[in-house]
Protein backbone atom coordinates (compact mmCIF):
# COMPACT_ATOMS: atom_id res chain seq x y z
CA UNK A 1 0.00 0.00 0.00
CA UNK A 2 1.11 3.60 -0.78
CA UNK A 3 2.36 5.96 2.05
CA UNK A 4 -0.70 8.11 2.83
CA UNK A 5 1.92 11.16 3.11
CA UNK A 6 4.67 10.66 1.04
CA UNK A 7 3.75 12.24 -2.00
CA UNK A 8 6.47 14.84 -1.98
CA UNK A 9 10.21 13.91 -2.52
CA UNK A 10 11.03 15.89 0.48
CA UNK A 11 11.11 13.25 3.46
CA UNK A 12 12.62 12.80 7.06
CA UNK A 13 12.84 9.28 9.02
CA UNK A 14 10.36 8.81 11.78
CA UNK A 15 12.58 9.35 14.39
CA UNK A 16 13.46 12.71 13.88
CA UNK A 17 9.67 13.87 13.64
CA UNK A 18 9.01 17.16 15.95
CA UNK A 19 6.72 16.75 18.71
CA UNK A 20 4.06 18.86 17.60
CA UNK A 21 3.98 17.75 13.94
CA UNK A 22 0.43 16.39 14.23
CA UNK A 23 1.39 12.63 13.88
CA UNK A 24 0.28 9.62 15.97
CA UNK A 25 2.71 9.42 18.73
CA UNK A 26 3.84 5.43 18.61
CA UNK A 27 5.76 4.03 22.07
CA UNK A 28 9.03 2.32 20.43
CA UNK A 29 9.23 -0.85 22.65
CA UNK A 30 5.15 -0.87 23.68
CA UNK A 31 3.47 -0.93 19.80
CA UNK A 32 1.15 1.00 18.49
CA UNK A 33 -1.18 3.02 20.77
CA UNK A 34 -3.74 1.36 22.56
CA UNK A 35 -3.95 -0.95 19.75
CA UNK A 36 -5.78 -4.60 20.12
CA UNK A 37 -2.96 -7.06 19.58
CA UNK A 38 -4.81 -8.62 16.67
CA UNK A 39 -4.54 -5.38 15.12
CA UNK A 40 -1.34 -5.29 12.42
CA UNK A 41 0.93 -2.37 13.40
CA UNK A 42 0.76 -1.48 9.69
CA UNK A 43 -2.90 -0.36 10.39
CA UNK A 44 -2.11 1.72 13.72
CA UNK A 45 1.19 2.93 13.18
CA UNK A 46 1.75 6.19 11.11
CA UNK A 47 4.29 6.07 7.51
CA UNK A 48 8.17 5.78 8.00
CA UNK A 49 8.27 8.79 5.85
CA UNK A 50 5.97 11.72 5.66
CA UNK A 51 6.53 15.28 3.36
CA UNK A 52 8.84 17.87 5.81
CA UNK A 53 7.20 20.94 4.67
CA UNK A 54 3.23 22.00 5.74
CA UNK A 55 0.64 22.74 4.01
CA UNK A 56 -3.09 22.40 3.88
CA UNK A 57 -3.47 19.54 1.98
CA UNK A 58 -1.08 17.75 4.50
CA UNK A 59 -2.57 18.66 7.52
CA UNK A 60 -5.49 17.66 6.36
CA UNK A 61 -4.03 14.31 5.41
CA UNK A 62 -2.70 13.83 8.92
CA UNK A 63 -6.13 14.38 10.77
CA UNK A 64 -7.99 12.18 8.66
CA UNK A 65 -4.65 9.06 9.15
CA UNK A 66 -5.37 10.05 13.15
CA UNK A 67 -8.91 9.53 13.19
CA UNK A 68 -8.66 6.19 11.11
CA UNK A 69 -5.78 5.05 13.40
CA UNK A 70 -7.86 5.81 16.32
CA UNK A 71 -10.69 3.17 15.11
CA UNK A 72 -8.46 0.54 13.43
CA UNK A 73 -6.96 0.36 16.68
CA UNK A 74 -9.91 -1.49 18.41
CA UNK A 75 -10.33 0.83 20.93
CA UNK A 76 -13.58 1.91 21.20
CA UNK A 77 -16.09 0.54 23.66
CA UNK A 78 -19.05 0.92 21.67
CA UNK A 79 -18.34 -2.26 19.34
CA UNK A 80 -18.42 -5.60 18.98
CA UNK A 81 -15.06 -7.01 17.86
CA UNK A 82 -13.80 -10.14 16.78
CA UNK A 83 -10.82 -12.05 17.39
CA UNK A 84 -9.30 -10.15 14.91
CA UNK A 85 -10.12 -7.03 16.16
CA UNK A 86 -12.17 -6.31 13.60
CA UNK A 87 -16.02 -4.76 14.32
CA UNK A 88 -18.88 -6.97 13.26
CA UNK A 89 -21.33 -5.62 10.19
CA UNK A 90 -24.00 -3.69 11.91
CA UNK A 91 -26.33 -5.43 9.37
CA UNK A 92 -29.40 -4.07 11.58
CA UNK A 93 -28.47 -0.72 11.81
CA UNK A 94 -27.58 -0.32 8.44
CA UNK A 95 -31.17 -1.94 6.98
CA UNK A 96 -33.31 0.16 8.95
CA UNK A 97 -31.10 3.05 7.46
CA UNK A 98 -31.45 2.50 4.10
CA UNK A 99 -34.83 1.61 4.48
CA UNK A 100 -35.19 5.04 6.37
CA UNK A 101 -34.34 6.52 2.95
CA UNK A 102 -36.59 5.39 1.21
CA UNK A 103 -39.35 6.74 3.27
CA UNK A 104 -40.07 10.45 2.69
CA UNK A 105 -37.09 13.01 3.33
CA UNK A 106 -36.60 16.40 4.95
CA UNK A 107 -37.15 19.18 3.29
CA UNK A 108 -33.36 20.25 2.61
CA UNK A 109 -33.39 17.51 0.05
CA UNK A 110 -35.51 19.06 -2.42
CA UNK A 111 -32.41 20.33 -4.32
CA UNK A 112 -31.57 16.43 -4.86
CA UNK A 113 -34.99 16.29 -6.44
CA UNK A 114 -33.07 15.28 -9.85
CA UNK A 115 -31.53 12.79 -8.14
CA UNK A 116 -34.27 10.51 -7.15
CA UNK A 117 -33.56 7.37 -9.83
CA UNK A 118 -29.96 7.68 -7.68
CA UNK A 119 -31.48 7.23 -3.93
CA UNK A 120 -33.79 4.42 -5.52
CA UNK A 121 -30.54 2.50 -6.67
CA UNK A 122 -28.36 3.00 -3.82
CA UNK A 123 -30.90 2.26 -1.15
CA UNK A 124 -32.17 -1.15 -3.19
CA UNK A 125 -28.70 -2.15 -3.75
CA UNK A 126 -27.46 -2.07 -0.35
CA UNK A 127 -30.56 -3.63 0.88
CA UNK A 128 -30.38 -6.27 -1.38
CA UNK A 129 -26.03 -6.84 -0.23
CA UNK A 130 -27.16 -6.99 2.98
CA UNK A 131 -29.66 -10.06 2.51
CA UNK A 132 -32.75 -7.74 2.08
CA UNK A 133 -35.83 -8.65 0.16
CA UNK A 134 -36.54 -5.67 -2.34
CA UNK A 135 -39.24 -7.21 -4.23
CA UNK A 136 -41.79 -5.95 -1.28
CA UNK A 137 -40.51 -2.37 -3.26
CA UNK A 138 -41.81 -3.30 -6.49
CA UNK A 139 -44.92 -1.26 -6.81
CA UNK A 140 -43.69 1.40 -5.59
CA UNK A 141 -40.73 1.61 -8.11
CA UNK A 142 -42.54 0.78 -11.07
CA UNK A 143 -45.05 3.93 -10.41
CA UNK A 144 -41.96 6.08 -9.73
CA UNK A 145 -40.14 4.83 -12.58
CA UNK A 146 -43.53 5.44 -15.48
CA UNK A 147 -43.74 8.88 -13.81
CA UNK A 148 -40.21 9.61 -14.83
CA UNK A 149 -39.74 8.15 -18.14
CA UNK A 150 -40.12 10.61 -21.20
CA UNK A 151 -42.69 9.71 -24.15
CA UNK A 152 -39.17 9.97 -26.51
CA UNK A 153 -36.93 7.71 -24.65
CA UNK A 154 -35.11 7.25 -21.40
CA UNK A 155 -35.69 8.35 -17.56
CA UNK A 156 -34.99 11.98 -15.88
CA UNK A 157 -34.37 12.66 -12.58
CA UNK A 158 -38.47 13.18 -11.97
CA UNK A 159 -41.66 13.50 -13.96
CA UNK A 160 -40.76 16.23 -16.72
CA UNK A 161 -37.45 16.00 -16.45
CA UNK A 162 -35.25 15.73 -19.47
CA UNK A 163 -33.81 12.18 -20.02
CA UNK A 164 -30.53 11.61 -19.17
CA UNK A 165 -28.12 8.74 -19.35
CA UNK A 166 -27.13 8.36 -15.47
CA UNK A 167 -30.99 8.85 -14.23
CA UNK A 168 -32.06 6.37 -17.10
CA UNK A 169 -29.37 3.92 -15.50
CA UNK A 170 -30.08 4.38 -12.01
CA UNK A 171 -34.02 3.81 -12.95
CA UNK A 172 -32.93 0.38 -15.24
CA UNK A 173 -31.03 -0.84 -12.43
CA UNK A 174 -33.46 -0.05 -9.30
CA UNK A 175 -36.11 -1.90 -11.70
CA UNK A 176 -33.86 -4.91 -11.90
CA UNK A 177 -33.52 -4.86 -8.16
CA UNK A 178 -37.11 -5.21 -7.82
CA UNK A 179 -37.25 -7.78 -10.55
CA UNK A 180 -40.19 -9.57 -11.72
CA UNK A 181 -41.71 -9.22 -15.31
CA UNK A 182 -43.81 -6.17 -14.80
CA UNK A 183 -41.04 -4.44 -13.25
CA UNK A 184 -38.83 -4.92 -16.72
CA UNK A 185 -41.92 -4.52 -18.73
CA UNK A 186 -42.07 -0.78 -17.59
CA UNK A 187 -39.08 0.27 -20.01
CA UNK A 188 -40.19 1.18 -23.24
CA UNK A 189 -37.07 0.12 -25.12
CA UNK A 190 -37.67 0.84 -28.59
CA UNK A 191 -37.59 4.33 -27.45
CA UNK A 192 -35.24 4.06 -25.19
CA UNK A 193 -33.00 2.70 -28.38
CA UNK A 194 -33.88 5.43 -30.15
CA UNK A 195 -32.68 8.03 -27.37
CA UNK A 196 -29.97 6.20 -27.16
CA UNK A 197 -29.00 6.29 -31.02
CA UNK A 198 -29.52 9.89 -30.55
CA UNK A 199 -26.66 10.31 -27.67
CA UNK A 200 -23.98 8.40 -30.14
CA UNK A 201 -21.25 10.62 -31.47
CA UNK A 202 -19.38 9.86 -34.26
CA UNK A 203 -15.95 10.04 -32.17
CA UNK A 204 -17.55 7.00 -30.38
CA UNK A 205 -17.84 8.50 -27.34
CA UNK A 206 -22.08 8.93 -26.00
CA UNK A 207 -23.31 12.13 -24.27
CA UNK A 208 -24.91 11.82 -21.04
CA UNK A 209 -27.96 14.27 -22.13
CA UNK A 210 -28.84 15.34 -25.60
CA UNK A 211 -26.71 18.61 -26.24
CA UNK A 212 -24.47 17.99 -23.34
CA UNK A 213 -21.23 16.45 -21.97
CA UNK A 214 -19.31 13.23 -23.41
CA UNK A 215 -17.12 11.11 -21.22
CA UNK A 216 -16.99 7.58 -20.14
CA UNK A 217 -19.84 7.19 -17.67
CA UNK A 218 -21.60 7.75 -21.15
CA UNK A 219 -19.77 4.76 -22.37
CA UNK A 220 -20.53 2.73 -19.27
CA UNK A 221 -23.90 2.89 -19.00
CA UNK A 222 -24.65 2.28 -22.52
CA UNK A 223 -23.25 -0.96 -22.07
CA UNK A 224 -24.78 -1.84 -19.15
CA UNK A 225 -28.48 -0.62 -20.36
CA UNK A 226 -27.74 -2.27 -23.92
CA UNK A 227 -26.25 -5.76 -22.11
CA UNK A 228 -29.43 -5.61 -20.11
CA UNK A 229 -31.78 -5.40 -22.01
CA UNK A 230 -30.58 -7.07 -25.12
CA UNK A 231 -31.25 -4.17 -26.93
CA UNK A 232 -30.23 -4.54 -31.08
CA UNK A 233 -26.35 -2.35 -31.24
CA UNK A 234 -27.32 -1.22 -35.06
CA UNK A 235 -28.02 2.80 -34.98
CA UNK A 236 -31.22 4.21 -36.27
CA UNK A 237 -31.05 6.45 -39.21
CA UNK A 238 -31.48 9.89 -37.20
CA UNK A 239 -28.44 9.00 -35.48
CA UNK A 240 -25.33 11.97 -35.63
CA UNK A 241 -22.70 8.48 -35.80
CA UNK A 242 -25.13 6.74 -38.00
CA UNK A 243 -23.16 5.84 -41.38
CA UNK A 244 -24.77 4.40 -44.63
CA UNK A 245 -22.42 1.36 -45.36
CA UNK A 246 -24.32 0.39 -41.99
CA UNK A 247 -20.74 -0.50 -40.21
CA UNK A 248 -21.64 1.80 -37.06
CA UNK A 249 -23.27 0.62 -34.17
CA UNK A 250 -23.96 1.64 -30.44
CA UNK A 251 -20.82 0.32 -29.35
CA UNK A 252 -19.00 1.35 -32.28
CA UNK A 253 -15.57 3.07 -31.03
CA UNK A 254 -16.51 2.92 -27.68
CA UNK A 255 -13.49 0.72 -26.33
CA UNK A 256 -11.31 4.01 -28.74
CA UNK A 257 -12.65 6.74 -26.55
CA UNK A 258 -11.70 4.71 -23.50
CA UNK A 259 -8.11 3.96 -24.66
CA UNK A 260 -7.68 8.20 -25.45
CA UNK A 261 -8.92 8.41 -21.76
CA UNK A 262 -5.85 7.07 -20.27
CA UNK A 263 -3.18 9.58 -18.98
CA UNK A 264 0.25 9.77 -18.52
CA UNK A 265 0.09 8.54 -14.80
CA UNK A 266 -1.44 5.51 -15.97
CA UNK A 267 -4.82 5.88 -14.68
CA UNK A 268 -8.32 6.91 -16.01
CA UNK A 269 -9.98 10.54 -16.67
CA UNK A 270 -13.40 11.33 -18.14
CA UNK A 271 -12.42 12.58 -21.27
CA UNK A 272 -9.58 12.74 -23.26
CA UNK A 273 -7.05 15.06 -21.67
CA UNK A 274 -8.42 15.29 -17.89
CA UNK A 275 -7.21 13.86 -14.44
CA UNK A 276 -7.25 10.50 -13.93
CA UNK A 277 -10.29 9.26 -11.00
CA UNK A 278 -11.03 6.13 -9.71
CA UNK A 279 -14.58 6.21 -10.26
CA UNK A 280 -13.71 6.54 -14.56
CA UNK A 281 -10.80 3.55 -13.97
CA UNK A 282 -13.76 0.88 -13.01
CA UNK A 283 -16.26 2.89 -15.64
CA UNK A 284 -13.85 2.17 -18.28
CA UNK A 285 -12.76 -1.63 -17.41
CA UNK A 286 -16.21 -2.44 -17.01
CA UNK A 287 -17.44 -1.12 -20.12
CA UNK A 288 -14.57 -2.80 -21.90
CA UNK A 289 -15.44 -6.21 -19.78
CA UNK A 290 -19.15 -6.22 -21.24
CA UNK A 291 -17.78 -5.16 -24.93
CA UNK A 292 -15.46 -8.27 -25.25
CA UNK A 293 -13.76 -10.65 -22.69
CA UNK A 294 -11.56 -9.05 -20.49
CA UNK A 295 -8.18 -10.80 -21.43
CA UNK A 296 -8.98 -10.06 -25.14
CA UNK A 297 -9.75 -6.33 -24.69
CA UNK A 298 -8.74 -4.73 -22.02
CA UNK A 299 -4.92 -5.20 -22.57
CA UNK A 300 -5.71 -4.19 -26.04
CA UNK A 301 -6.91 -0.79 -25.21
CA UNK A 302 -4.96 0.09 -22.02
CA UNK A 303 -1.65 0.46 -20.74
CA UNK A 304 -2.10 -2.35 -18.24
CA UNK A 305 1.15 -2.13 -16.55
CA UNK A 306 0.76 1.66 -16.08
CA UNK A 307 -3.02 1.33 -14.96
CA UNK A 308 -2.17 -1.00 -12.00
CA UNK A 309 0.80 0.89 -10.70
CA UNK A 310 -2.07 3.96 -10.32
CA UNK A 311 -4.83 2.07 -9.06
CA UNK A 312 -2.14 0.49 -6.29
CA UNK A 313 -1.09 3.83 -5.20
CA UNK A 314 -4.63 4.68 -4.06
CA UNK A 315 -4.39 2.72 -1.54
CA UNK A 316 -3.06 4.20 1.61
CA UNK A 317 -1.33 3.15 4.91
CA UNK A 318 -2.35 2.96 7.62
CA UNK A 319 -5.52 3.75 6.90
CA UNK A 320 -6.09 0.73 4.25
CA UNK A 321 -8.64 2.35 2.51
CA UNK A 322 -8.70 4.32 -1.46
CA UNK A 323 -7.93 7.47 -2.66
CA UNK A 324 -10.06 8.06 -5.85
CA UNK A 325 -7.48 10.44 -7.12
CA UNK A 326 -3.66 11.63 -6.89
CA UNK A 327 -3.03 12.88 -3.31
CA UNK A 328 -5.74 12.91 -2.27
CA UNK A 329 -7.92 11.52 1.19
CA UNK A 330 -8.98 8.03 1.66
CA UNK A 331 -12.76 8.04 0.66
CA UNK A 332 -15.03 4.68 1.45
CA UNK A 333 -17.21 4.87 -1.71
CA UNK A 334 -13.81 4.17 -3.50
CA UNK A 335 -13.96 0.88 -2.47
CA UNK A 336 -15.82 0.15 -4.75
CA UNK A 337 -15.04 2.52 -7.67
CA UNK A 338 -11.51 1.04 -6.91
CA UNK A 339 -11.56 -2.24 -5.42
CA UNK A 340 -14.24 -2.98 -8.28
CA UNK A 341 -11.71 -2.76 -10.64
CA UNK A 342 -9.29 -5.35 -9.36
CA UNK A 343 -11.81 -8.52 -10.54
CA UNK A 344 -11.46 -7.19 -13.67
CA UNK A 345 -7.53 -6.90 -13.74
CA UNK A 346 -7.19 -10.42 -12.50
CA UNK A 347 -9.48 -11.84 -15.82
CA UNK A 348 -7.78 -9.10 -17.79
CA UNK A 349 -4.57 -11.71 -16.70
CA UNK A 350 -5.99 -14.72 -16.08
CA UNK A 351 -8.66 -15.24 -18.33
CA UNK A 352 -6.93 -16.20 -21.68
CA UNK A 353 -7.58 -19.80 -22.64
CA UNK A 354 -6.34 -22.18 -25.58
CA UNK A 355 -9.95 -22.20 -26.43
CA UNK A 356 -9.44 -17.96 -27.82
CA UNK A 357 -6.11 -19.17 -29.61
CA UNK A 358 -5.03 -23.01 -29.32
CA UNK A 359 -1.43 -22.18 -30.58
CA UNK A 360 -1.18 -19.26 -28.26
CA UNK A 361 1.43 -19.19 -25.38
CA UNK A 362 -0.35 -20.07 -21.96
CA UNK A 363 0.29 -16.96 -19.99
CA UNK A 364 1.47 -16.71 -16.10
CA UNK A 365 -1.01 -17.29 -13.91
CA UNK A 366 -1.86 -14.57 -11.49
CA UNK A 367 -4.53 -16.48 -9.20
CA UNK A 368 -2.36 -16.56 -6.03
CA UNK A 369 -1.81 -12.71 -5.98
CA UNK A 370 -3.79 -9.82 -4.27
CA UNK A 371 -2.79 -6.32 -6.19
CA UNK A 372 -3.74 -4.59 -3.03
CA UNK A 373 -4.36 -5.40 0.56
CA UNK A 374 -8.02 -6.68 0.87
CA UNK A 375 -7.19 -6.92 4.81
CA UNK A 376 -6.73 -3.52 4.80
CA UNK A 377 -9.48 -2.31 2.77
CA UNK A 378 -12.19 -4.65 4.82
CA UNK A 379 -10.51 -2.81 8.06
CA UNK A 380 -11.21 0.48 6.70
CA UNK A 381 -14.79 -0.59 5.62
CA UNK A 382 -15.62 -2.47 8.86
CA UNK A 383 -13.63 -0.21 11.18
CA UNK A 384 -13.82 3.39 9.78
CA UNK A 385 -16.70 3.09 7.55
CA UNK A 386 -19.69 2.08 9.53
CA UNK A 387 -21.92 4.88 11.21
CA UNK A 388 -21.45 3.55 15.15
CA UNK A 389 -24.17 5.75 16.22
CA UNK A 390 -27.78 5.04 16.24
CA UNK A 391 -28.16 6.47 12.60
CA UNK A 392 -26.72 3.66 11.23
CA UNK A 393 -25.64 3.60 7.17
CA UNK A 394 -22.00 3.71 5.66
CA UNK A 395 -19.88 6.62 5.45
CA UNK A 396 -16.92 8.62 3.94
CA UNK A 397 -14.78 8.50 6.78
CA UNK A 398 -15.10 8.35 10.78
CA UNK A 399 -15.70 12.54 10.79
CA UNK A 400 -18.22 12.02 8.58
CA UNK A 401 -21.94 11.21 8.51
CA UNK A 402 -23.53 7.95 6.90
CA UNK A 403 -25.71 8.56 3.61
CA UNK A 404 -27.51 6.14 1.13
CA UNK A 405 -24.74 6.64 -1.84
CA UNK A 406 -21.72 5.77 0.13
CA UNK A 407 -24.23 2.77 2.05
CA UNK A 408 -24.29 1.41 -1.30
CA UNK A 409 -20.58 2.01 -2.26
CA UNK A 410 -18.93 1.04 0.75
CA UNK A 411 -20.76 -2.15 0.92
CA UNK A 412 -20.31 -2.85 -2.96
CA UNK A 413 -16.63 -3.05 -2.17
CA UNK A 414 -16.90 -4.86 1.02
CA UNK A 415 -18.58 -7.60 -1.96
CA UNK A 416 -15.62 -7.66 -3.85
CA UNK A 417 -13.58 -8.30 -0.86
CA UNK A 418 -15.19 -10.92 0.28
CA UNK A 419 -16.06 -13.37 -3.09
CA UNK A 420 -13.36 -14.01 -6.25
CA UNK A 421 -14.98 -13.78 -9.61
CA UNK A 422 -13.06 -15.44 -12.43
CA UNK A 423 -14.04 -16.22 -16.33
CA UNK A 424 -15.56 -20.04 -16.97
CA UNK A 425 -16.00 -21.74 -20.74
CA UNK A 426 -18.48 -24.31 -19.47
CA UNK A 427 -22.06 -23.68 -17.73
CA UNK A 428 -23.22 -26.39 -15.10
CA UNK A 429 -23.47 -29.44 -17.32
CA UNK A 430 -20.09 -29.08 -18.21
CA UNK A 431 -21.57 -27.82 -21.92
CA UNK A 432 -18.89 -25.61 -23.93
CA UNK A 433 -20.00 -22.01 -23.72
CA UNK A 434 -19.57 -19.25 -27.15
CA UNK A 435 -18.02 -16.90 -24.83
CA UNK A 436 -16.83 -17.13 -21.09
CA UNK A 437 -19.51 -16.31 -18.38
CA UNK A 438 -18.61 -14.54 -14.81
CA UNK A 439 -18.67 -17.25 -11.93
CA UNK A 440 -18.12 -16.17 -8.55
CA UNK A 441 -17.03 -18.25 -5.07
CA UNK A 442 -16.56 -16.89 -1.67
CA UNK A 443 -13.39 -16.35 -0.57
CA UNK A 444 -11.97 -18.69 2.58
CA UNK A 445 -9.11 -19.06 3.84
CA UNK A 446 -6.81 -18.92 7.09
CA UNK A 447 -6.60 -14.77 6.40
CA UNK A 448 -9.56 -14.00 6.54
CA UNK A 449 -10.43 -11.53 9.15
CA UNK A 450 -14.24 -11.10 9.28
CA UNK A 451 -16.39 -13.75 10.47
CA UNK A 452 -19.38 -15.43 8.37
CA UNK A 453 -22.24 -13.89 9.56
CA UNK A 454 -20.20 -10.47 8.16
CA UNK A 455 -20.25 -12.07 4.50
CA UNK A 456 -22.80 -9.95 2.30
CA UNK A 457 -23.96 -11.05 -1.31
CA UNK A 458 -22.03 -11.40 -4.34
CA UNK A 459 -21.89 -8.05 -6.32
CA UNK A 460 -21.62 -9.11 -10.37
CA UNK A 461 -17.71 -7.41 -11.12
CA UNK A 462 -19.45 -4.89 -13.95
CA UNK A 463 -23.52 -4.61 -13.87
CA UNK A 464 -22.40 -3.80 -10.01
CA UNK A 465 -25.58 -5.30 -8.71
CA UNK A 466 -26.15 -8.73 -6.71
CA UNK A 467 -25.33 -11.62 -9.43
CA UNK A 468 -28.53 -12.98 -8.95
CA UNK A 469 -30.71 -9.94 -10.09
CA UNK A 470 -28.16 -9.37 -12.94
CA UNK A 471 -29.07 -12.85 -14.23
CA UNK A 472 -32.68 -12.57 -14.02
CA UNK A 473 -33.26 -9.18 -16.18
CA UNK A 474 -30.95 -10.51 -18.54
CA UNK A 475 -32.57 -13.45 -19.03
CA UNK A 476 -35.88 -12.40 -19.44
CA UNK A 477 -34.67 -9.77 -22.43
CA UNK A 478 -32.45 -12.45 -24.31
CA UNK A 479 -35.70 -14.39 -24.59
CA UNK A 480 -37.19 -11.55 -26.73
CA UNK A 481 -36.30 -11.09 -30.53
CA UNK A 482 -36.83 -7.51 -31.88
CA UNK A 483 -38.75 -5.04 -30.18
């Protein structure tokens, strides 16, 4: 994991560290302070190294590494640890949160109105990690979801609002988190092809709103709403990337724009020519994962190499969790938006087969090897990113208070921790598949640091809801020809 405060070249040893510099103070022959000895020191100890000169950003960066240290180190007498020193999942707590936010809000968020698709998702999709059943939600989201769709294609944010590609997401996904065929039957998708044809541009990349911005969430979730709902990839007529010779399609230069969105450090931006985030690095591998299998095209379009030396150095110790950008703080919604994108790296490496290429060199296999520390990131979650108060929900960061978007993020990472997805040619009879499907096992072993009854539900690696639901809107739409 990267030093949390060694960013600048400019460093001094521990040792020599003034006694007012705003660090942890750590006993040299007693450990780390306070600390449960099942704790690691490398979670409750403070960098070797840390930048000499202050500034903002660094003091900054120093009170949020004390105030993680302070709960990886077991010390509070408000939770439940185990053996590992690691908190239990307030399962409880969190449910009656979520479920909270569902209900009818305060007034202050009326300027979220556009927003509404977005609380629908976050608040199903944690429920349904955490074991929920959000089918008893069904009516209610299909009569939200026909009061916000648009007679010419796609969802807004609320009734007469102008469709847009996230809302129009959020909406697809909340419906398949309901499930059930009425649920799907809600989306007009011949219209909603048609808006999407409209959103196409002939650089390849898709804007978010008619008239507005391009970058690669418009890339992502026109995959994911096309995969869904088995919606036909040819453009319609009307379309500004439509060509004649008929050789354009929805996904037509897609996996392009993505590759011109790498940068120099390695990592992802939004557009061409912008600063790399960790929330565009998972946009972009999961966009190219539904496109194509992952060992065929994601080395193809990226700098692989150069993409997992940035996505390492978001992780930070001691704190263990991600940084969605350069220098800056831990965040716990980033573990998704960056511990989502590690299942994708490993079948980026490990997927290849002699079944793509029988005279093909078998490559190294990478199965025995965790790019980052998943102890340290299910600390942070577990430890730092719970609400311990009544409130329940997930959080940012100890100093700050739970909400329903980082409930859902937080716990979409803890998912990935937990379970191993990998790339299988056969189905369950052992029957040769035309292209590899996404299987997924729990991970157990000896290092595992949270107990069972902590273990939430598999999280598919790029539809980024529970595997289950993913399957079942899928399959209903492949059954359907045409529109």
């Amino acid at each position: 994991m990267a030093s949390s405060t060694s960013q600048n070249t400019s460093t001094r040893p521990v040792e020599n560290r003034d006694e007012d510099d705003g660090f942890v103070d750590v006993p040299e022959d007693d450990g780390p302070r306070h600390a449960s000895p099942a704790v690691p020191k490398l979670f409750t100890e403070p960098p070797p190294i840390h930048e000499e000169y202050s500034t903002d950003t660094l003091t900054v960066q120093t009170q949020t590494m004390n105030e993680c240290v302070e709960h990886l180190a077991a010390n509070s007498m408000e939770l439940d640890y185990n053996h590992r020193g690691v908190p239990r999942l307030r399962r409880e707590a969190h449910i009656k949160f979520l479920k909270k936010q569902l209900g009818t809000l305060p007034a202050p968020f009326l300027v979220a109105d556009a927003s509404r698709p977005w609380f629908l998702f976050w608040c199903l999709n944690g429920l349904a990690l955490l074991g929920e059943d959000t089918t008893s939600y069904r009516q209610q989201v299909i009569a939200t979801a026909k009061s916000m769709q648009n007679p010419t294609g796609g969802f807004g944010g609320g009734h007469g609002q102008m469709s847009h590609l996230a809302t129009t997401f959020a909406v697809v996904l909340a419906l398949a988190l309901v499930g059930g065929e009425e649920a799907y039957e809600v989306i007009d998708r011949k219209t909603l092809w048609r808006w999407l044809c409209s959103l196409k541009e002939p650089d390849g990349g898709v804007q978010m709103v008619y008239g507005g911005e391009v970058d690669i969430r418009g890339a992502y979730c026109t995959a994911v709403i096309v995969g869904l709902l088995n919606m036909p990839r040819e453009l319609s007529p009307d379309s500004p990337a439509y060509s004649p010779d008929g050789n354009t399609t929805l996904f037509t230069g897609l996996a392009e724009y993505i590759r011109r969105c790498q940068t120099f450090e390695g990592g992802i931006s939004g557009r061409p020519d912008a600063e790399a985030h960790g929330a565009y690095a998972f946009c972009a591998l999961a966009c190219l994962a539904i496109l194509d299998a992952p060992h065929r095209i994601i080395p193809k379009y990226l700098d692989l190499p150069r993409l997992i030396s940035w996505l390492s150095s978001r992780q930070y110790a001691p704190e263990g969790g991600f940084s969605g950008r350069t220098n800056k703080l831990v965040d716990g919604c980033y573990s998704h938006w960056l511990g989502g994108c590690w299942p994708l790296i490993d079948a980026a490496l490990n997927g290849a087969s002699d079944l793509d290429d029988p005279e093909s060199k078998p490559q190294p296999s990478t199965d025995l090897v965790d790019w980052y520390s998943r102890e340290g990131l299910i600390r942070y979650i577990l430890c730092c990113a719970q609400d311990e108060s009544k409130r329940g929900g997930l959080r940012d960061k100890p100093s700050s208070s739970s909400d329903a978007y980082h409930s859902c993020y937080v716990l979409s990472g803890l998912s990935t921790a937990q379970y191993k997805w990998g790339l299988t040619y056969f189905n369950e009879d052992e029957m040769l598949l035309a292209e590899p499907t996404w299987k997924v096992t729990p991970r157990v072993d000896d290092s595992q640091i949270y107990d069972q009854q902590d273990r939430v539900e598999a999280i598919h690696p790029t539809y980024t809801i529970p595997d289950q639901k993913f399957y079942d809107m899928q399959g209903y739409f492949a059954s359907k020809a045409g529109f």
